[in-house]
N, C-alpha and C. Protein backbone atom coordinates (compact mmCIF):
# COMPACT_ATOMS: atom_id res chain seq x y z
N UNK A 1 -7.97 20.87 -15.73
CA UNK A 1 -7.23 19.61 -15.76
C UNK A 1 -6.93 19.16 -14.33
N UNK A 2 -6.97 17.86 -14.19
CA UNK A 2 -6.61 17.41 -12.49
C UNK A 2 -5.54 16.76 -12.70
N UNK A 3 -4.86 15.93 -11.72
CA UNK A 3 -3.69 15.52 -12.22
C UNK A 3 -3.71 14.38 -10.73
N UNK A 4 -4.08 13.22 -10.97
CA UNK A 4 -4.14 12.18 -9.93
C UNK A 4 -2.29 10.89 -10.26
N UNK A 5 -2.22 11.26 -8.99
CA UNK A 5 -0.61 10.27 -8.80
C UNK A 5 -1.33 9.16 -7.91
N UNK A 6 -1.08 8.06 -7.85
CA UNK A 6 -0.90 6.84 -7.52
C UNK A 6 0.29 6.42 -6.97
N UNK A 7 0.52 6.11 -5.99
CA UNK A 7 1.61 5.78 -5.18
C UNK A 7 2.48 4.19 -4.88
N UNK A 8 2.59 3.37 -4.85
CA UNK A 8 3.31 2.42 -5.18
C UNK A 8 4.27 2.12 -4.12
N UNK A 9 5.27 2.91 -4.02
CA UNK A 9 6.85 3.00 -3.47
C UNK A 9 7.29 4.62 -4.03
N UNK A 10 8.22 4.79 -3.30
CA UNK A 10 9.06 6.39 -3.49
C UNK A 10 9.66 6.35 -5.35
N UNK A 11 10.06 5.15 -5.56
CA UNK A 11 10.34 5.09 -7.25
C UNK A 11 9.26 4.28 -7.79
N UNK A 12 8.29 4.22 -7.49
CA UNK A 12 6.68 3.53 -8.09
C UNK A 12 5.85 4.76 -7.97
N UNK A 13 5.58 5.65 -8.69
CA UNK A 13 4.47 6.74 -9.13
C UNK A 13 4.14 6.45 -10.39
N UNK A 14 2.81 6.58 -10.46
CA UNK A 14 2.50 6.88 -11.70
C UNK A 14 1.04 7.29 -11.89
N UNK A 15 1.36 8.40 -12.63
CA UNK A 15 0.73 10.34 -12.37
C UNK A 15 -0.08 10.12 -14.05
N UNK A 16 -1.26 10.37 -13.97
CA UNK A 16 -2.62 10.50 -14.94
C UNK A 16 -2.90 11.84 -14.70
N UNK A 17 -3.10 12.18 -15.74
CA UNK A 17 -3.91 13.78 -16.28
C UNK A 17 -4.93 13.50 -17.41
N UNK A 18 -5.71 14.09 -16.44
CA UNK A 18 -7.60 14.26 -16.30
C UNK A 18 -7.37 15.45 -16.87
N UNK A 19 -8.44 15.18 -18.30
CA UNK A 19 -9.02 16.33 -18.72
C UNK A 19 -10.39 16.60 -19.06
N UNK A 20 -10.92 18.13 -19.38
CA UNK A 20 -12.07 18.15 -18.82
C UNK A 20 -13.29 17.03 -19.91
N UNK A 21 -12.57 16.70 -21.10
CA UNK A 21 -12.97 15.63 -21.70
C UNK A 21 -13.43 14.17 -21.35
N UNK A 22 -12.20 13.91 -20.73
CA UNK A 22 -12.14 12.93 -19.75
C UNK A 22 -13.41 12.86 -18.91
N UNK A 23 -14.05 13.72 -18.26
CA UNK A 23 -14.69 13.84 -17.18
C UNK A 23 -16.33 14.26 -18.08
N UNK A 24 -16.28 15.03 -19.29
CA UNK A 24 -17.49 15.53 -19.63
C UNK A 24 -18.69 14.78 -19.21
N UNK A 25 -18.86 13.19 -19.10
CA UNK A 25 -19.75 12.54 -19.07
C UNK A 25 -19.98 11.94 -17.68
N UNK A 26 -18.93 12.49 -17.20
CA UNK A 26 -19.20 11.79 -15.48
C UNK A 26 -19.73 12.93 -14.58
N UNK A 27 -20.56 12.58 -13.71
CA UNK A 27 -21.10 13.20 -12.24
C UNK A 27 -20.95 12.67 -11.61
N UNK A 28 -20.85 13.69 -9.93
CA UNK A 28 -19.94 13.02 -8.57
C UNK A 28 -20.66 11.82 -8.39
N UNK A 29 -21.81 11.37 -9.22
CA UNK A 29 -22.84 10.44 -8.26
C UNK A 29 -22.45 9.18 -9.23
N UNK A 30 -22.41 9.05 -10.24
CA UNK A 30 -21.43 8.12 -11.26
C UNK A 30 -20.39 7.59 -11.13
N UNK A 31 -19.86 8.52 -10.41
CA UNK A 31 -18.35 8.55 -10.19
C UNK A 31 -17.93 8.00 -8.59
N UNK A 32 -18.90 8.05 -7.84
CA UNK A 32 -18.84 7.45 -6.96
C UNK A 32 -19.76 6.03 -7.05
N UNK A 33 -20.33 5.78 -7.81
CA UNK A 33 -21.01 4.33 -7.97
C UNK A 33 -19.98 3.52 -8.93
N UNK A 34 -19.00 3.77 -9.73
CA UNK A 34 -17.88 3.03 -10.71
C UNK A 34 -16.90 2.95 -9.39
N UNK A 35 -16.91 3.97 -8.55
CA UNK A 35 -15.39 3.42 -7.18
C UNK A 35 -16.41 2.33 -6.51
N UNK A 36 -17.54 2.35 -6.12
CA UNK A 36 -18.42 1.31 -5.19
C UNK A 36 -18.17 0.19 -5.61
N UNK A 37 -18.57 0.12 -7.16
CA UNK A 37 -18.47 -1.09 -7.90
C UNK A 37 -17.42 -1.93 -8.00
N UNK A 38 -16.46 -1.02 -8.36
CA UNK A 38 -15.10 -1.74 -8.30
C UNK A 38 -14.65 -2.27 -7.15
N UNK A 39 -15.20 -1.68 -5.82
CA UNK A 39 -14.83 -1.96 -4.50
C UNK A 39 -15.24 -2.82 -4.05
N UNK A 40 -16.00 -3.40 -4.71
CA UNK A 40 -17.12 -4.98 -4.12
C UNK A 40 -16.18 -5.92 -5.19
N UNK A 41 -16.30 -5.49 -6.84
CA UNK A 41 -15.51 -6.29 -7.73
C UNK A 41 -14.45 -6.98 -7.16
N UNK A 42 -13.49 -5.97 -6.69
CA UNK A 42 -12.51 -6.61 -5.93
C UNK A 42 -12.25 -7.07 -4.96
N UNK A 43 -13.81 -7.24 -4.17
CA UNK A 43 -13.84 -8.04 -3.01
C UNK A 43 -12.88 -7.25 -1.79
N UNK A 44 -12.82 -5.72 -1.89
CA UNK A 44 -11.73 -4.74 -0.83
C UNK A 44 -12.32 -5.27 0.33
N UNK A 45 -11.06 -5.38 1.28
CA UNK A 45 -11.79 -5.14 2.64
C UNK A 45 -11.58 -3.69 3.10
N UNK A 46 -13.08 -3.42 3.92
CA UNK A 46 -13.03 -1.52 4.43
C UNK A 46 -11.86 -2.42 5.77
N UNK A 47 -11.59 -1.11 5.70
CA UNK A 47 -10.28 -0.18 6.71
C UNK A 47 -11.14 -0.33 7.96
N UNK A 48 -12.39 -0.01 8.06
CA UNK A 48 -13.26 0.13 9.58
C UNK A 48 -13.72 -1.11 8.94
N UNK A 49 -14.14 -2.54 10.14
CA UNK A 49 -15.27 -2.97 9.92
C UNK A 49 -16.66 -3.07 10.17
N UNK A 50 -16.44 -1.78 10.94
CA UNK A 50 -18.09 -1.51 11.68
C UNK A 50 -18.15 0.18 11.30
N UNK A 51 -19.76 0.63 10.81
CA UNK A 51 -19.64 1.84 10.35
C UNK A 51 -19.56 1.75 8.88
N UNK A 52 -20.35 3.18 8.30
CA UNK A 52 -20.31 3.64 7.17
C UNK A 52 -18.62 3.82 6.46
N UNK A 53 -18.48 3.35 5.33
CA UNK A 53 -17.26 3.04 4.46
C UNK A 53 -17.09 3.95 3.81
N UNK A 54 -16.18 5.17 4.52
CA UNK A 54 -15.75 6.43 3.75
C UNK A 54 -15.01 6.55 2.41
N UNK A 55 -15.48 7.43 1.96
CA UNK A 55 -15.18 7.51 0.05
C UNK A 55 -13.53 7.56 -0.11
N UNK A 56 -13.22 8.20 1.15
CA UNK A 56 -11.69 8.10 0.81
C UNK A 56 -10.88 6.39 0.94
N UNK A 57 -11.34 5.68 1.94
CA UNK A 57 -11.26 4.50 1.92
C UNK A 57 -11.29 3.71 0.95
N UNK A 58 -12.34 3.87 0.15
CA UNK A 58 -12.80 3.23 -1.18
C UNK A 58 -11.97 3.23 -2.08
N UNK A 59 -11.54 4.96 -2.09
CA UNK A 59 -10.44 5.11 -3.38
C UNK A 59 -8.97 4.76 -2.79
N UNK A 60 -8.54 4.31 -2.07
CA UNK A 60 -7.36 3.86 -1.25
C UNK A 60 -7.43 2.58 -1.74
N UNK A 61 -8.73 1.53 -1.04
CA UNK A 61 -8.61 0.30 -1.10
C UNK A 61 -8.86 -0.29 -2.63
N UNK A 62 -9.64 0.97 -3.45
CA UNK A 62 -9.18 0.26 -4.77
C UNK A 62 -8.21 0.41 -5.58
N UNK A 63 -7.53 1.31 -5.28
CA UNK A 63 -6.16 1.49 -5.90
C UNK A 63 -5.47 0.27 -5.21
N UNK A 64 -5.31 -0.03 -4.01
CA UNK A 64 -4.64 -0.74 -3.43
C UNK A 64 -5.04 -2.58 -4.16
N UNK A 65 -6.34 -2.89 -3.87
CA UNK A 65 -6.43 -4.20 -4.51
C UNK A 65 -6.52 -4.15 -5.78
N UNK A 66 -6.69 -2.92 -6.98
CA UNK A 66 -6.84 -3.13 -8.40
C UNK A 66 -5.40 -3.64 -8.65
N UNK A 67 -4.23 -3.24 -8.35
CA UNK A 67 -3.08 -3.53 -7.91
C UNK A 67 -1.96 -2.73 -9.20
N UNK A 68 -0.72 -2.55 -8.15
CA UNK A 68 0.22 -2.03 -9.01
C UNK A 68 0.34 -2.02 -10.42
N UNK A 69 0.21 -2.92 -11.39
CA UNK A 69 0.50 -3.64 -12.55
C UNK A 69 -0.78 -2.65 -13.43
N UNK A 70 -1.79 -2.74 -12.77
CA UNK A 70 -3.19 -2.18 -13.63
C UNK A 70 -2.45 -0.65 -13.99
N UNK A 71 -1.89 0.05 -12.70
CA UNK A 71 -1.12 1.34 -12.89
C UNK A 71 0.04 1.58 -13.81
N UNK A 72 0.59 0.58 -13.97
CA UNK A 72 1.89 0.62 -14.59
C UNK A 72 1.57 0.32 -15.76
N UNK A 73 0.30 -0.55 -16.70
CA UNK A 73 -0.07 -1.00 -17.66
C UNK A 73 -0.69 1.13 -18.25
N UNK A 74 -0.96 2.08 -17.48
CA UNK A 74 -1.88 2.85 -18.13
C UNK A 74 -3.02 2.42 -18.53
N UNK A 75 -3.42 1.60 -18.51
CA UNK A 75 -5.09 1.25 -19.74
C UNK A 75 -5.80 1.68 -19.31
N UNK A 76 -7.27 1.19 -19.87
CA UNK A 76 -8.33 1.95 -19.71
C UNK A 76 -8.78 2.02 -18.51
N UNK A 77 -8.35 1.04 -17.37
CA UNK A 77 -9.06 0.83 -16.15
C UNK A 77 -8.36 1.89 -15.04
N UNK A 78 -7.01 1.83 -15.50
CA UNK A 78 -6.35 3.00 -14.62
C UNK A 78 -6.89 4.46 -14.84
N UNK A 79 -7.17 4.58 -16.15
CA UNK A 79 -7.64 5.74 -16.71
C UNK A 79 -9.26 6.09 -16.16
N UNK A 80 -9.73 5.21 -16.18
CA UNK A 80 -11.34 5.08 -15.11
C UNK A 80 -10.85 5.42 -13.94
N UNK A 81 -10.44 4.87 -13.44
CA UNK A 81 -10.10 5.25 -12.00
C UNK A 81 -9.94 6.72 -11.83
N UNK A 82 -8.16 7.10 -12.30
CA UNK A 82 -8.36 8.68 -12.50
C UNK A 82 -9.38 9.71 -12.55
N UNK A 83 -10.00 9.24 -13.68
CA UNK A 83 -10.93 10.30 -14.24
C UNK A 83 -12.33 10.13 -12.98
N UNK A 84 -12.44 9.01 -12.31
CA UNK A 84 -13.50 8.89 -11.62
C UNK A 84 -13.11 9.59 -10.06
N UNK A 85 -11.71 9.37 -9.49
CA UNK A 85 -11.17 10.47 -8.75
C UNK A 85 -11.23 11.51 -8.48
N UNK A 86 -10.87 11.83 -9.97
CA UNK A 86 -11.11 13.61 -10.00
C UNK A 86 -12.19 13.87 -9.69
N UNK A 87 -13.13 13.20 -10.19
CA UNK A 87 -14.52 13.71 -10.34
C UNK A 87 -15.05 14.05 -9.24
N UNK A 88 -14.59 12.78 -7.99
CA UNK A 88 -15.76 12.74 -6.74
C UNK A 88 -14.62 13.58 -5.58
N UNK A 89 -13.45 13.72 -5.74
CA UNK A 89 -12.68 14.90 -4.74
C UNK A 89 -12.73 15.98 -5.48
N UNK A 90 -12.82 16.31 -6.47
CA UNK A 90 -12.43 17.66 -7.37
C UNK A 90 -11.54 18.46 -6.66
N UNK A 91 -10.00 17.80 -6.90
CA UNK A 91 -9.24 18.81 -6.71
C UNK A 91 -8.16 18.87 -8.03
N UNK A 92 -7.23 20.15 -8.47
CA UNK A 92 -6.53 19.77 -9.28
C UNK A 92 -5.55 18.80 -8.80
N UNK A 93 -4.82 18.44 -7.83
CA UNK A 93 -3.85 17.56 -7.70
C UNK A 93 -3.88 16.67 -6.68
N UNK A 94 -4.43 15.02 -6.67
CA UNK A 94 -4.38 14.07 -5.79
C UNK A 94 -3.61 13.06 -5.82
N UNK A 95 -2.93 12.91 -4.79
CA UNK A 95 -1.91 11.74 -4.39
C UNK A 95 -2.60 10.74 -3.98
N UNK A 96 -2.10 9.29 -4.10
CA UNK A 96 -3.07 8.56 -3.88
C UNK A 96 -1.77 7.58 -2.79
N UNK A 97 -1.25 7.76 -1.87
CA UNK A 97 -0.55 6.75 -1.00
C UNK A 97 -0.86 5.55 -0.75
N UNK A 98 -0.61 4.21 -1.35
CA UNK A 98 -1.24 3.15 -1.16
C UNK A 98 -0.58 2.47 -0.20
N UNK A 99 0.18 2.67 -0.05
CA UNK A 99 1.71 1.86 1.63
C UNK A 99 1.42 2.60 2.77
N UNK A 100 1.41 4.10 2.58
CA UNK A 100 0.79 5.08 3.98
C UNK A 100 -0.49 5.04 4.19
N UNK A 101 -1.46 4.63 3.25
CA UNK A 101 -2.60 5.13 3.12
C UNK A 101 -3.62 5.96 3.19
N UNK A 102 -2.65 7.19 2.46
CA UNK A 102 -3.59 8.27 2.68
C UNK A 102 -3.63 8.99 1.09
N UNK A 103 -4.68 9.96 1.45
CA UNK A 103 -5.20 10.38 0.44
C UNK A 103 -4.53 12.32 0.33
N UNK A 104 -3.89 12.67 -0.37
CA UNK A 104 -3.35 13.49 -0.38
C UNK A 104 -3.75 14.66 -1.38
């Protein structure tokens, strides 16, 4: 099980648990083409504008422009996200700082 938090504000978290269900059908290479996708969808701007657009960036700037509300709703898109997280850091527990911007 992974367990991805989303960051907001110090009283704005909100923490998804990935299970291995969740994930059965995804690979890191899937899982990093649904964060790409979404990252153009939403028209993100990268963090560098010159240079290759690091994966951690990606998952920063789409948490950041999918926007608070998508997180706070739970649905299916927050739940994509998560599960697509886990997939391409594989760790059990990621913070996702969207105000600091970092990836934890």
């Amino acid at each position: 099980m992974y367990t991805v938090t989303v960051v907001f504000r110090a009283d704005r978290e909100y923490e998804f648990h990935v299970h291995a269900a969740d994930v059965a059908n995804l690979t890191k290479a899937s899982a990093q083409d649904w964060l790409h996708d979404e990252f153009d969808e939403l028209e993100c701007t990268p963090s560098n504008p010159v240079g290759k657009v690091l994966m951690l960036d990606v998952i920063l700037n789409v948490a950041k422009y999918g926007g608070e509300q998508r997180f706070a709703q739970g649905g299916e898109w927050a739940r994509s996200f998560a599960s697509n997280v886990a997939v391409v850091l594989d760790r059990p527990a990621v913070r996702i700082d969207v105000p600091g911007f970092v990836v934890g």
